[in-house]
N, C-alpha and C. Protein backbone atom coordinates (compact mmCIF):
# COMPACT_ATOMS: atom_id res chain seq x y z
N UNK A 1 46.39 45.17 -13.08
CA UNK A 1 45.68 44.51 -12.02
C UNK A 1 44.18 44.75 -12.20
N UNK A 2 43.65 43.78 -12.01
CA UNK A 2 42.05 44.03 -12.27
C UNK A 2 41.49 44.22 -10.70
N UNK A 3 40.16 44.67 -10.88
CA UNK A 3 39.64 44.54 -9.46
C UNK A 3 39.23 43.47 -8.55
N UNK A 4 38.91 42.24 -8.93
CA UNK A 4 39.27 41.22 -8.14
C UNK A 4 40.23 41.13 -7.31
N UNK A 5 41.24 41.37 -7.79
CA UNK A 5 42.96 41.34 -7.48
C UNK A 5 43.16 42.35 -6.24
N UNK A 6 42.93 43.71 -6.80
CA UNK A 6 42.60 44.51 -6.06
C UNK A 6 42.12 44.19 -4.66
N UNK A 7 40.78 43.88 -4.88
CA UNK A 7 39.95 43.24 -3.41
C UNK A 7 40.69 42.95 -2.65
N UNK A 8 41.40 41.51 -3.42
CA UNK A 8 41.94 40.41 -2.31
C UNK A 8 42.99 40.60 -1.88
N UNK A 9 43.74 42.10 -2.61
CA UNK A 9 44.81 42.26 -2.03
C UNK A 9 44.29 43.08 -0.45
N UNK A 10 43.52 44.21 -0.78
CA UNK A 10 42.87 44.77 0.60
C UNK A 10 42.19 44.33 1.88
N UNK A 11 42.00 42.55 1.02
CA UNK A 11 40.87 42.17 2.41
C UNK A 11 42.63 41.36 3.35
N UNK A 12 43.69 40.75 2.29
CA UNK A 12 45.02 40.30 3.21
C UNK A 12 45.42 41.53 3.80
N UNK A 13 45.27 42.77 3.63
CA UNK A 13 46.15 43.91 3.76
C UNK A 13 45.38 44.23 5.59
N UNK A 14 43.69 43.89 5.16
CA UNK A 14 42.90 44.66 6.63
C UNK A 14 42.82 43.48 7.51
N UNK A 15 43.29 42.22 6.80
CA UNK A 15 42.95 40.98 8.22
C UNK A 15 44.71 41.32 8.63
N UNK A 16 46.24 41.43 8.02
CA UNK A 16 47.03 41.65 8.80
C UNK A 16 46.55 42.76 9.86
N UNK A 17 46.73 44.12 9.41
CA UNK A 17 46.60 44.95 10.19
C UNK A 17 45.52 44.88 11.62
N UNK A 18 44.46 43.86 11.71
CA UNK A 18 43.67 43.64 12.72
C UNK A 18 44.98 42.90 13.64
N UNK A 19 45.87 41.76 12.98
CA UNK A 19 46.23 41.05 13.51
C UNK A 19 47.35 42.26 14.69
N UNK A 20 47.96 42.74 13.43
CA UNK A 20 48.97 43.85 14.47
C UNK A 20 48.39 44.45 15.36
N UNK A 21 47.24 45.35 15.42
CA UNK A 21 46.27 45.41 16.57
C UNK A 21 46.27 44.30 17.45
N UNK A 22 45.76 43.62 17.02
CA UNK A 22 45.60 42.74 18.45
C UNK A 22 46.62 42.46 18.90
N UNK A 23 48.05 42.25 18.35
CA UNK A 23 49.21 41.81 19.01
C UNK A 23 49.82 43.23 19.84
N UNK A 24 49.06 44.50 19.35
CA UNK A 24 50.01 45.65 20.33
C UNK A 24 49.13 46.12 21.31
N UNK A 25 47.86 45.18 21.14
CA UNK A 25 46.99 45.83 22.34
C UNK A 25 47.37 45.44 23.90
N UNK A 26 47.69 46.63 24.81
CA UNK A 26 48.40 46.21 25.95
C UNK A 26 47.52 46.76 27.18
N UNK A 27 47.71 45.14 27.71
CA UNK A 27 46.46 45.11 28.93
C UNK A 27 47.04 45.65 30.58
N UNK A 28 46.74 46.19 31.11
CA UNK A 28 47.17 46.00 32.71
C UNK A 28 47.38 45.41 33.48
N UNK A 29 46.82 44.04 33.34
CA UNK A 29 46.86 43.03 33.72
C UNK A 29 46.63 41.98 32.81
N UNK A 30 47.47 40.47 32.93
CA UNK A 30 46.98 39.50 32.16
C UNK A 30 46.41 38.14 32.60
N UNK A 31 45.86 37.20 32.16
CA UNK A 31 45.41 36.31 32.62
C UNK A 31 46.38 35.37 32.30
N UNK A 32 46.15 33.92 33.04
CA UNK A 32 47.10 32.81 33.05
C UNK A 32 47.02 32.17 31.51
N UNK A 33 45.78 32.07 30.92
CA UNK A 33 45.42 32.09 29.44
C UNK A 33 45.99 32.73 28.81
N UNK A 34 46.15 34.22 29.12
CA UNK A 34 46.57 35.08 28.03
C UNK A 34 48.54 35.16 28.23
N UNK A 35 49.09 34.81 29.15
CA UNK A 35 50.39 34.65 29.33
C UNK A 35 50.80 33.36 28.43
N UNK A 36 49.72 32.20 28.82
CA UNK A 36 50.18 31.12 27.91
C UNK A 36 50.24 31.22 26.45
N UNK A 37 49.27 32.14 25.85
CA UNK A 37 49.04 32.28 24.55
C UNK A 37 50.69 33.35 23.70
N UNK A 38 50.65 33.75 24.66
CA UNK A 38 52.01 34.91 24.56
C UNK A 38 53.50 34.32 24.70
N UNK A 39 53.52 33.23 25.62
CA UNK A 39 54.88 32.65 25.40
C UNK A 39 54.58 31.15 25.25
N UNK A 40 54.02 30.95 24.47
CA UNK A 40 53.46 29.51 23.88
C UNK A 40 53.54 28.61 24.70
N UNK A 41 53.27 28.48 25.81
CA UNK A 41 53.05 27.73 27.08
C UNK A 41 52.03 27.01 27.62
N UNK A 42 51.51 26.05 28.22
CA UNK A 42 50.42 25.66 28.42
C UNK A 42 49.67 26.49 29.46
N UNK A 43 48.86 27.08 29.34
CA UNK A 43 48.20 27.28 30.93
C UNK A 43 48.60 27.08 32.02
N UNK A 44 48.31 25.71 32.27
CA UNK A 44 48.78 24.83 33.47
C UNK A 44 50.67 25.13 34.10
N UNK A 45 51.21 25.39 33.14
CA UNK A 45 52.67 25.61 32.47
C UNK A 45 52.94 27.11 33.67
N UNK A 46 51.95 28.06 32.95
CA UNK A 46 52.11 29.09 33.52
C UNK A 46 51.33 29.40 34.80
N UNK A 47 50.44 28.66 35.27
CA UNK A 47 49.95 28.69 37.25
C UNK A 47 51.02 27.93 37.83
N UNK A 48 51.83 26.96 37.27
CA UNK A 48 52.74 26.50 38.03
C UNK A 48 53.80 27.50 38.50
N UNK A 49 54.10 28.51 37.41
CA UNK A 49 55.45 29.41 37.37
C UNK A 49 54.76 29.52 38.28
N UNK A 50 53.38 30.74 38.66
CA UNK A 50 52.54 31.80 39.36
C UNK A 50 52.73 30.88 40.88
N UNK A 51 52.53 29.56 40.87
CA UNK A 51 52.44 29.07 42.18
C UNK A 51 53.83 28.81 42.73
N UNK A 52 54.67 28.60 42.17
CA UNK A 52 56.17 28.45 42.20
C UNK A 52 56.73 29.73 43.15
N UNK A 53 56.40 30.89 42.56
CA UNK A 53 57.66 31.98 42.14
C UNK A 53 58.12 32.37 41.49
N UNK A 54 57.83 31.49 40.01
CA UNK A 54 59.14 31.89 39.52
C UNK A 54 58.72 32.88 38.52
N UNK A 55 57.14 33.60 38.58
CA UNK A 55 57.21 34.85 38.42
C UNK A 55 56.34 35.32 39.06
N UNK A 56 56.26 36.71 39.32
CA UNK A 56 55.21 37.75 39.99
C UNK A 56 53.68 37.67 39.54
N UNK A 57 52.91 36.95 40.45
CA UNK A 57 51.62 37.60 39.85
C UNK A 57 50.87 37.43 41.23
N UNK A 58 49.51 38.03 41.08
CA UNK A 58 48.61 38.20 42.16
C UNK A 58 47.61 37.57 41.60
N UNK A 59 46.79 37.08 43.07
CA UNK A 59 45.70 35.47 42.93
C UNK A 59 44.53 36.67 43.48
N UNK A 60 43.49 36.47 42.34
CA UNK A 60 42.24 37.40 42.62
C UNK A 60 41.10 36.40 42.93
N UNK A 61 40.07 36.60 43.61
CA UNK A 61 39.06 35.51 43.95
C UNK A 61 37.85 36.41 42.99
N UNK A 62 37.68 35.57 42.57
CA UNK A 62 36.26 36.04 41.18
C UNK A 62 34.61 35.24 42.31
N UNK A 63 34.00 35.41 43.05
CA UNK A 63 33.35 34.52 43.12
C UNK A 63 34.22 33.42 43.95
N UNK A 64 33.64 32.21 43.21
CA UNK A 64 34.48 30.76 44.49
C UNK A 64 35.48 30.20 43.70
N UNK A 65 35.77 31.69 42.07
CA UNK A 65 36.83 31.17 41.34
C UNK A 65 38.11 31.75 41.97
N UNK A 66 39.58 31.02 42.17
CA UNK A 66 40.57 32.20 42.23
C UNK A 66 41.62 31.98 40.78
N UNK A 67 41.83 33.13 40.27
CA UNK A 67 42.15 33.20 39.21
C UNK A 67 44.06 34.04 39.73
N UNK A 68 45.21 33.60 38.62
CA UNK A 68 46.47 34.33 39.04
C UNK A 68 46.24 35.88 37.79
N UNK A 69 46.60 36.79 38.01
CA UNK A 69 46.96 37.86 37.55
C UNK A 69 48.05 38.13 37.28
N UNK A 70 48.49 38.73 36.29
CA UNK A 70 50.07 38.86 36.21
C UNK A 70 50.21 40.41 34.82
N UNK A 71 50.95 41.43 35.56
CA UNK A 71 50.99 42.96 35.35
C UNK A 71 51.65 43.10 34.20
N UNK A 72 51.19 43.97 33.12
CA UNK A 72 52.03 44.07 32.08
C UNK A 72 53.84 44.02 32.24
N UNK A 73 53.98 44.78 33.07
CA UNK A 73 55.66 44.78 33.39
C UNK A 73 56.18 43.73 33.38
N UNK A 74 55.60 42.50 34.36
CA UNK A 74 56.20 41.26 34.30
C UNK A 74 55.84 40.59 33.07
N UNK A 75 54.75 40.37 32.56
CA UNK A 75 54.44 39.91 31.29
C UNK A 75 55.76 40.57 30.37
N UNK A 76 56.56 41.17 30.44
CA UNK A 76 57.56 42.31 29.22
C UNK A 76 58.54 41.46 30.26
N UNK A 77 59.08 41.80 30.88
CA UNK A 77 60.13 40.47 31.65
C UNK A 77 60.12 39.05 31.56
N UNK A 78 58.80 38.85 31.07
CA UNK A 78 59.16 37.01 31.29
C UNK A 78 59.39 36.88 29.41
N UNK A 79 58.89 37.82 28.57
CA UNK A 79 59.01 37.52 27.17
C UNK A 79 60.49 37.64 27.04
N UNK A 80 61.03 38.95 27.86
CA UNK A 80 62.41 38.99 27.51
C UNK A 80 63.40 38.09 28.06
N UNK A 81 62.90 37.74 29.33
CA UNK A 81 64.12 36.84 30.02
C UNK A 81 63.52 35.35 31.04
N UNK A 82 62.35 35.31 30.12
CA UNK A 82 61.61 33.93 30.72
C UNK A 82 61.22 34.05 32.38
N UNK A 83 60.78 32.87 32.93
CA UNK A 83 60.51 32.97 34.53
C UNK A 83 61.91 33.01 35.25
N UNK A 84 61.89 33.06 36.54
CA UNK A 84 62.97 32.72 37.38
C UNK A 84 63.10 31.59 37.36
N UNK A 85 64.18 31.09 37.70
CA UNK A 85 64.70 29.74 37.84
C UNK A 85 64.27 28.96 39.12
N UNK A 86 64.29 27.66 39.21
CA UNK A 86 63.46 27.12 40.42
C UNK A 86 65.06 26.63 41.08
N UNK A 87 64.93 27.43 42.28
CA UNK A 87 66.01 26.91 43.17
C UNK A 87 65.44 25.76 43.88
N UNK A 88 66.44 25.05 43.92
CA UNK A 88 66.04 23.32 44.83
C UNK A 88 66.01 23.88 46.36
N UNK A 89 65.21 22.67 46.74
CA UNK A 89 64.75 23.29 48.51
C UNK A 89 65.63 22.31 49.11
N UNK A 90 66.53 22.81 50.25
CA UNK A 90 67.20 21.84 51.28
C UNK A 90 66.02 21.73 51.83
């Protein structure tokens, strides 16, 4: 192996390992963005669950923004067993 080779094997070796970082970095809370990005969902996808029910999160007012929150725990519940199901309303 020459050192070229070398290199390019170290620079694939340090962009995975950033990637695994970023995928085990675990937040306290997540955003409606960052839930969508995590179970490949649209945004919109996931304020509906948040406004629904059909999972746990808390609505924070930023300013005259209100934004949904949603806790690592449930974020680890909805990867494993998706949202709740939407019961029909009599």
């Amino acid at each position: 192996m020459n050192v070229p080779d070398i290199v390019n094997r170290l620079e694939k070796i340090e962009t995975l390992l950033s990637e695994l970082i970023q995928q085990k970095t675990q937040k306290d809370w997540y955003s409606t963005a960052d839930l969508a990005q995590l179970t490949g969902r649209a945004e919109f996808t996931v304020r509906e669950w948040c406004r629904l029910s059909r999972i746990t999160a808390k609505k924070e007012t930023n300013g005259r923004k209100h934004e949904w929150r949603v806790s690592h725990e449930e974020v680890q519940r909805i990867l494993n067993h998706g949202p709740r199901p939407l019961f029909p309303r009599n």
